[in-house]
Protein backbone atom coordinates (compact mmCIF):
# COMPACT_ATOMS: atom_id res chain seq x y z
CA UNK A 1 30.52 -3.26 -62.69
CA UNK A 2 27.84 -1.18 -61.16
CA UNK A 3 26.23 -4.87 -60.09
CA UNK A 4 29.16 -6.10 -58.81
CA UNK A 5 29.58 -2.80 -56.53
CA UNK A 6 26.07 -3.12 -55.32
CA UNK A 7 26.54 -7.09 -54.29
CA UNK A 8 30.19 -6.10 -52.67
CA UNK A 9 27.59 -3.16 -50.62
CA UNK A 10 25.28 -5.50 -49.75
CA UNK A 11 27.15 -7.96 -48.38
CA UNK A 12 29.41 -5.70 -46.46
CA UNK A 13 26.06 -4.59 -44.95
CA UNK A 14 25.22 -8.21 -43.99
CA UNK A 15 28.44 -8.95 -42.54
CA UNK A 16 28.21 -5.34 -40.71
CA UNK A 17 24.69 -6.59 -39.41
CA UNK A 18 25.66 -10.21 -38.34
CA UNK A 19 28.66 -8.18 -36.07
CA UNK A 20 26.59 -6.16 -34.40
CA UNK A 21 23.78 -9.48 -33.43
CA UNK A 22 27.00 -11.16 -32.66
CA UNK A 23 28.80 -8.31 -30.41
CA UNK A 24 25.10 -8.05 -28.48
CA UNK A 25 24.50 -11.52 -28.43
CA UNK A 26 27.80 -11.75 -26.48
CA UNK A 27 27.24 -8.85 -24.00
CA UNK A 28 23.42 -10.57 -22.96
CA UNK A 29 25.50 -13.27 -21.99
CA UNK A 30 27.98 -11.73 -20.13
CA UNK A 31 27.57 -11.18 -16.52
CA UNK A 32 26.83 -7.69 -15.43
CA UNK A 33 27.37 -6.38 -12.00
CA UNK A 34 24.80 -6.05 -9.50
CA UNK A 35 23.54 -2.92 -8.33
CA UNK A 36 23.10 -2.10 -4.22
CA UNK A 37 19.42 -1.91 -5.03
CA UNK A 38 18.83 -5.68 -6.80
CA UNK A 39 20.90 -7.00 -4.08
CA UNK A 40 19.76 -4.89 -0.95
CA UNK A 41 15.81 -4.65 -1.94
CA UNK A 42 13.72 -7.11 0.22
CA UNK A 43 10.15 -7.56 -0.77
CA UNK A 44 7.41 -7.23 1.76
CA UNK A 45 6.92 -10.14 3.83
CA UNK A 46 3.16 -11.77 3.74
CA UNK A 47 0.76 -10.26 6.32
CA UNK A 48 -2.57 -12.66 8.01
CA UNK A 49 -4.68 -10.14 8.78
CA UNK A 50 -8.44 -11.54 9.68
CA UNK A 51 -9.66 -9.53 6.56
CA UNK A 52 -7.46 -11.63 4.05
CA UNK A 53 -9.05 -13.90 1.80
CA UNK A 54 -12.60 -15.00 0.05
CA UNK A 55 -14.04 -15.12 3.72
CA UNK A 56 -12.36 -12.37 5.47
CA UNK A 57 -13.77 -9.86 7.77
CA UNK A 58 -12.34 -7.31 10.02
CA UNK A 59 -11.43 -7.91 13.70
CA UNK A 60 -12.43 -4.47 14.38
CA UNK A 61 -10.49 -4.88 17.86
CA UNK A 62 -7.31 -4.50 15.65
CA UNK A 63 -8.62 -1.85 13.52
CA UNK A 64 -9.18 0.05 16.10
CA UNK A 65 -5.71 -0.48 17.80
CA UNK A 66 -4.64 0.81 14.55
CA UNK A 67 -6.74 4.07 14.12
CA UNK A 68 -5.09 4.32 17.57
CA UNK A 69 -1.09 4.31 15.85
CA UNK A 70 -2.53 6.49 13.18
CA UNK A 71 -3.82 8.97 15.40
CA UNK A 72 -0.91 9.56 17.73
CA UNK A 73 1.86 8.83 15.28
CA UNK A 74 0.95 9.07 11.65
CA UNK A 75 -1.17 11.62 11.71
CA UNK A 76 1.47 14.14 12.25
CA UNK A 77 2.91 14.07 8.91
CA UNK A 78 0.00 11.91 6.85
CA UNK A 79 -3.32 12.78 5.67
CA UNK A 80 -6.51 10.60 5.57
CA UNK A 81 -8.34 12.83 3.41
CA UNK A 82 -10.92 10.17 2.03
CA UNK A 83 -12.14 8.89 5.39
CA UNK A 84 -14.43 11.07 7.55
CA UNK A 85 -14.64 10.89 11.45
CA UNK A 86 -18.30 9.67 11.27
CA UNK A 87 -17.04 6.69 9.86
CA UNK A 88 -15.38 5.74 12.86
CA UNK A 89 -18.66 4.18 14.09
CA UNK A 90 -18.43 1.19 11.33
CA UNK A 91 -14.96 0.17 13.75
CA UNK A 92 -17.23 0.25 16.74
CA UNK A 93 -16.48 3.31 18.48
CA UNK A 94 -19.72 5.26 19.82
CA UNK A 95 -21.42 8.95 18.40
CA UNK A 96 -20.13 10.76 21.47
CA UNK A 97 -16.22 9.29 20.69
CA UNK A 98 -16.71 10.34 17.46
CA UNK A 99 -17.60 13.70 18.29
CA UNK A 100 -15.01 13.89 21.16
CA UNK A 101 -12.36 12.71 18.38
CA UNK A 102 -13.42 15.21 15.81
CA UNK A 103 -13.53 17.69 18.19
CA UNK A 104 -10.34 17.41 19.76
CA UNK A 105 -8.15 16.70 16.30
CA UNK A 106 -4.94 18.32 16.38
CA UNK A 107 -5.94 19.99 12.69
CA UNK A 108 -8.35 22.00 12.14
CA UNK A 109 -11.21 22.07 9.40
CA UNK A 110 -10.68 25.46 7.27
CA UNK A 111 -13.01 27.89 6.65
CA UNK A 112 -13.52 30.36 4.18
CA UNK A 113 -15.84 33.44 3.83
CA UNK A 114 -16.88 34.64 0.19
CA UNK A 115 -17.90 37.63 1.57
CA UNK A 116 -14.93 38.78 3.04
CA UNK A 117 -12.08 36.77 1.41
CA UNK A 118 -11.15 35.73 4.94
CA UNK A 119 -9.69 32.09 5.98
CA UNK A 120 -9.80 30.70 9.24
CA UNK A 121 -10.29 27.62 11.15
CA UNK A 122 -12.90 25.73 13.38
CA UNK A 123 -13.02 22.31 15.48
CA UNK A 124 -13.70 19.20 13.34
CA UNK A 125 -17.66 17.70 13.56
CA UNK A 126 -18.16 14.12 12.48
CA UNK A 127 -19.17 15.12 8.81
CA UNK A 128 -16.02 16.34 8.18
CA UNK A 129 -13.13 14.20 6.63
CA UNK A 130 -10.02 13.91 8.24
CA UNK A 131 -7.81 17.25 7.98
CA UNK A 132 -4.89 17.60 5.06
CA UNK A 133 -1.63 17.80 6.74
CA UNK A 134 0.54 20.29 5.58
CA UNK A 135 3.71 18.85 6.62
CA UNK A 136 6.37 21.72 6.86
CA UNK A 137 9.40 19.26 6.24
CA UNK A 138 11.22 18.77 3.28
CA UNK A 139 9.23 16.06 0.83
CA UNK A 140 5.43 15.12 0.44
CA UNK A 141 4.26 12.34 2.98
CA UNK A 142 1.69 10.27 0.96
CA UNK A 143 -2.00 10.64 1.93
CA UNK A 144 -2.46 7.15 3.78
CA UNK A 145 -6.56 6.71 2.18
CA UNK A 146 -5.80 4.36 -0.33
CA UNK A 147 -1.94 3.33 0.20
CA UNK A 148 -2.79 -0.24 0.85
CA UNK A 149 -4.38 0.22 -2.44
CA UNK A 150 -1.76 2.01 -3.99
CA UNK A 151 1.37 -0.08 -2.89
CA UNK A 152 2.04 -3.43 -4.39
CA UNK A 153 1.58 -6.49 -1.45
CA UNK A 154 -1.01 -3.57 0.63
CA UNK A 155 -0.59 -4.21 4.24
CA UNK A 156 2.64 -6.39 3.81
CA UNK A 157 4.22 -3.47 2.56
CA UNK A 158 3.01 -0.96 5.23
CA UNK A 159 4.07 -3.98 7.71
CA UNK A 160 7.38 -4.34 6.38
CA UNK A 161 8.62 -0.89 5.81
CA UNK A 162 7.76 0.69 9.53
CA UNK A 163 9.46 -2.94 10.51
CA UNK A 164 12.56 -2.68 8.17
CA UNK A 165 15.09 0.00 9.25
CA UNK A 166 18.21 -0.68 9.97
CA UNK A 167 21.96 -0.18 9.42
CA UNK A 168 23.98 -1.14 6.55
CA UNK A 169 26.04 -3.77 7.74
CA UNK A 170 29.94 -3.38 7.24
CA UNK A 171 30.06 -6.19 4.47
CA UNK A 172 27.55 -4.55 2.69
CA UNK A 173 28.91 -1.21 3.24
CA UNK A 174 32.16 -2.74 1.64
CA UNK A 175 30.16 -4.18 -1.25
CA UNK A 176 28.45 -1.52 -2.11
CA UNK A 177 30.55 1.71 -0.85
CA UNK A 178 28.60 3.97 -3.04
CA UNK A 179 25.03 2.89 -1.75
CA UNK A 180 26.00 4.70 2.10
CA UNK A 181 22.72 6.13 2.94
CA UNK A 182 23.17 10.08 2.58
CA UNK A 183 22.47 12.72 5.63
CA UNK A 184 19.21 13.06 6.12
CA UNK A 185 17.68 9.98 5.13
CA UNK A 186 17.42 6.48 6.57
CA UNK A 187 17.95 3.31 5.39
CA UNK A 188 15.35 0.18 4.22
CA UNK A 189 15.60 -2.62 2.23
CA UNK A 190 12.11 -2.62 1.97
CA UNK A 191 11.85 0.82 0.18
CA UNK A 192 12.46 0.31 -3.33
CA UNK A 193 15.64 3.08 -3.52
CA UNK A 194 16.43 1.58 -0.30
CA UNK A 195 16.20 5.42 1.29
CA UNK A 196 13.64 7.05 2.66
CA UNK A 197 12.93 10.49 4.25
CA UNK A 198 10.52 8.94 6.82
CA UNK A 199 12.76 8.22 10.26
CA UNK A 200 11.35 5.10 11.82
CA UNK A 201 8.09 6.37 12.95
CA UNK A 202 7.77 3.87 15.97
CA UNK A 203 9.40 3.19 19.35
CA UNK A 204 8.52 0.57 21.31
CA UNK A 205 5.45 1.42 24.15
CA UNK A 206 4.77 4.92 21.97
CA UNK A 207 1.10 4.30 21.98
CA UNK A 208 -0.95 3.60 24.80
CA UNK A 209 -3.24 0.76 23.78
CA UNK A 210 -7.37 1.47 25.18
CA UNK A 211 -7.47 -2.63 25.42
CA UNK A 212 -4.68 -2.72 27.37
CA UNK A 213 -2.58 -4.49 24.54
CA UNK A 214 0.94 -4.66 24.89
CA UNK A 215 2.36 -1.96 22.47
CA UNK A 216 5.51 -2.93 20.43
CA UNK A 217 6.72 -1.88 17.26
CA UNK A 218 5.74 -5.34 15.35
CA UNK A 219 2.26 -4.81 16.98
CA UNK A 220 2.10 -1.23 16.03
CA UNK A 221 3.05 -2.19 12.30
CA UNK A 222 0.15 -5.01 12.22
CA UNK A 223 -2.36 -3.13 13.52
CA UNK A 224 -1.74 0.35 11.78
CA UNK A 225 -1.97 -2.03 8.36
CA UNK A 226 -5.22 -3.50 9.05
CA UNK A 227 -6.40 -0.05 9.81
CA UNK A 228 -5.28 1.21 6.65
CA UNK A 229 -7.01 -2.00 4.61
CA UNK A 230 -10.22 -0.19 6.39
CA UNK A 231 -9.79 3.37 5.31
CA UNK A 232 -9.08 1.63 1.39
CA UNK A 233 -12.23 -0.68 1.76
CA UNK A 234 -14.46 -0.06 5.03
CA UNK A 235 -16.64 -2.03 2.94
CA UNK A 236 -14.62 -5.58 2.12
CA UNK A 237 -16.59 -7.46 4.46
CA UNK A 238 -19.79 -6.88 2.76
CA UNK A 239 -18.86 -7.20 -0.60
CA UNK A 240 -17.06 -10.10 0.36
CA UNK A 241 -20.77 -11.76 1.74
CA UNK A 242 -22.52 -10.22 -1.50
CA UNK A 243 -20.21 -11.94 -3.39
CA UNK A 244 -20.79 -15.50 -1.66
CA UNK A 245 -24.78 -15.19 -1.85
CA UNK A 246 -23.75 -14.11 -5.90
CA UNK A 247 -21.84 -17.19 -6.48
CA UNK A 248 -24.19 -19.42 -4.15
CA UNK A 249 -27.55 -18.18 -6.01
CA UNK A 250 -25.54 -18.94 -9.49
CA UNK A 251 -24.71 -22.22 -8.73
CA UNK A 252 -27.90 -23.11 -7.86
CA UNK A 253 -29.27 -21.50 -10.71
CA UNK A 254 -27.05 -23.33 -13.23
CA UNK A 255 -28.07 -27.49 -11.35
CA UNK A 256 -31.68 -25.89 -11.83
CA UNK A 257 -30.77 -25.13 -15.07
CA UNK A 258 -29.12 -28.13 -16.11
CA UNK A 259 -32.07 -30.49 -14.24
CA UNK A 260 -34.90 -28.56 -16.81
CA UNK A 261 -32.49 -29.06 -19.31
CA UNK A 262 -31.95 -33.03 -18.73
CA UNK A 263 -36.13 -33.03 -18.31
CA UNK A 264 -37.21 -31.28 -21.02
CA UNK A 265 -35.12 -32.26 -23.81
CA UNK A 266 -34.62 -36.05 -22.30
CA UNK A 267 -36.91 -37.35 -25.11
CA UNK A 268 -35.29 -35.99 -27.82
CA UNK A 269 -32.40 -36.98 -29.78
CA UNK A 270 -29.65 -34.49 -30.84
C-alpha cells in the first residue's frame, strides 16, 4: 500500500512537472508585445573620424573645432575633469592661448586655506584641469573625460544623440500612447529610455568656427566627438605607431627566426 501511494506521488509529481515545461514551452513561443523602447531605440549610426582604425591619427583641425563646441556649449553643464588646459598644446594651439583660455574660463579653480578654513576662488593657469561644473539643474550631466570610453559605439553615440531629437510622430504616438515623452524631458531614439533631460544642446551657426568653417548642427556633432576621442586618448596616435613598429619588429623577428631555424637544423632529421 504504502508503495503504491509513493508511485501514485511520484508520478503525479512528473505529470505536475511535464505541465509546467509544457505551459512555458508554450508561452516562449507565443508572441509578446513590443515595448515603445525595442521598437523606438535606434542605435548609433557609424562615425569616420580620421582617428578610426589600425592607422588612424587625429586631424587636429577637427579636434580643435570641437574643443571649440565644448567650450561654448558643453561646458556649461559638463565637466572635463581629467584633461588639463596645458594639454591643449598636443591639438596645436600655442602657450599664450593656453594661458589666455585658462585664464579666461568661465569656472573658476577653488581654493582652500588650512589655516583659516576659508574657500574661495582664483583664475585657471595651464596646470590646472578643467573646472567641475556644478550644474544647478535637476539631474547629474556626465563628466565628458572618458564618455567616448564609457558609451558603447564612442563617438557614434555622441554623434547620434546631439543629432537625434525629434518629435514622436502621430503613428507612433498612436502605437505607443503610453511612451508620450513627459514635461520636462525631450525625446531620442538614440537614448536608450528614449528620454533625456538634456534639451538639444545645438542650433545651427551657435559656434563661431576660428577656421572659418561653416557651423551646423551635423558639423558641431562630428567635431565635438572627435574632440571627445582626444580627451579619452590624447595619446591613440602614438600608441597606434608603437604598435606598428611592435608588430613590424616581430615579424621580422619570427622570418629571422624561422631562416636560423631552416639553417641550423637543415642537416638533421626529426
Amino acid at each position: 500500500m504504502v508503495r503504491l501511494i509513493s508511485f501514485l506521488i511520484g508520478l503525479g509529481f512528473i505529470a505536475a512537472v511535464g505541465v509546467a515545461l509544457i505551459v512555458s514551452l508554450g508561452g516562449l513561443g507565443g508572441a509578446t508585445e513590443e515595448s515603445a523602447q525595442e521598437a523606438l531605440y535606434k542605435h548609433p549610426k557609424e562615425l569616420e573620424l580620421a582617428s578610426n582604425g589600425l592607422f588612424g591619427k587625429f586631424n587636429m583641425q577637427q579636434v580643435q573645432r570641437g574643443f571649440q563646441v565644448y567650450q561654448q556649449v558643453c561646458s556649461n553643464c559638463h565637466s572635463l575633469s581629467h584633461v588639463a588646459f596645458r594639454d591643449l598644446r598636443k591639438i596645436g594651439y600655442t602657450e599664450a592661448e593656453v594661458k589666455k583660455i585658462a585664464a579666461d574660463w568661465q569656472t573658476k579653480a577653488q581654493t582652500f586655506d588650512p589655516k583659516t578654513g576659508d574657500r574661495g576662488e582664483r583664475p585657471n593657469t595651464p596646470a590646472d584641469k578643467f573646472p567641475t561644473v556644478y550644474y544647478p539643474g535637476q539631474g547629474n550631466p556626465p563628466d565628458l573625460s572618458l564618455i567616448v570610453k564609457a558609451r558603447h559605439d564612442g563617438a557614434g553615440y555622441v554623434h547620434s544623440l546631439l543629432t537625434g531629437y525629434r518629435d514622436m510622430t502621430p503613428a507612433e504616438m498612436k502605437r505607443f500612447p503610453a511612451a508620450k515623452t513627459p514635461d520636462g524631458l525631450y525625446f531620442n531614439p538614440y537614448f536608450p529610455n528614449l528620454n533625456i533631460a538634456m534639451p538639444p544642446p545645438l542650433a545651427e551657426g551657435a559656434v563661431t568656427y576660428a577656421d572659418g568653417t561653416k557651423s551646423t548642427v551635423e558639423q558641431n556633432s562630428q567635431d565635438v566627438a572627435a574632440f571627445l576621442v582626444w580627451a579619452a586618448e590624447p595619446e591613440l596616435a602614438e600608441r597606434h605607431r608603437i604598435g606598428l613598429m611592435v608588430m613590424g619588429f616581430l615579424l621580422i623577428a619570427t622570418v629571422l627566426a624561422y631562416g636560423a631555424y631552416r639553417n641550423i637544423w637543415r642537416d638533421l632529421k626529426h
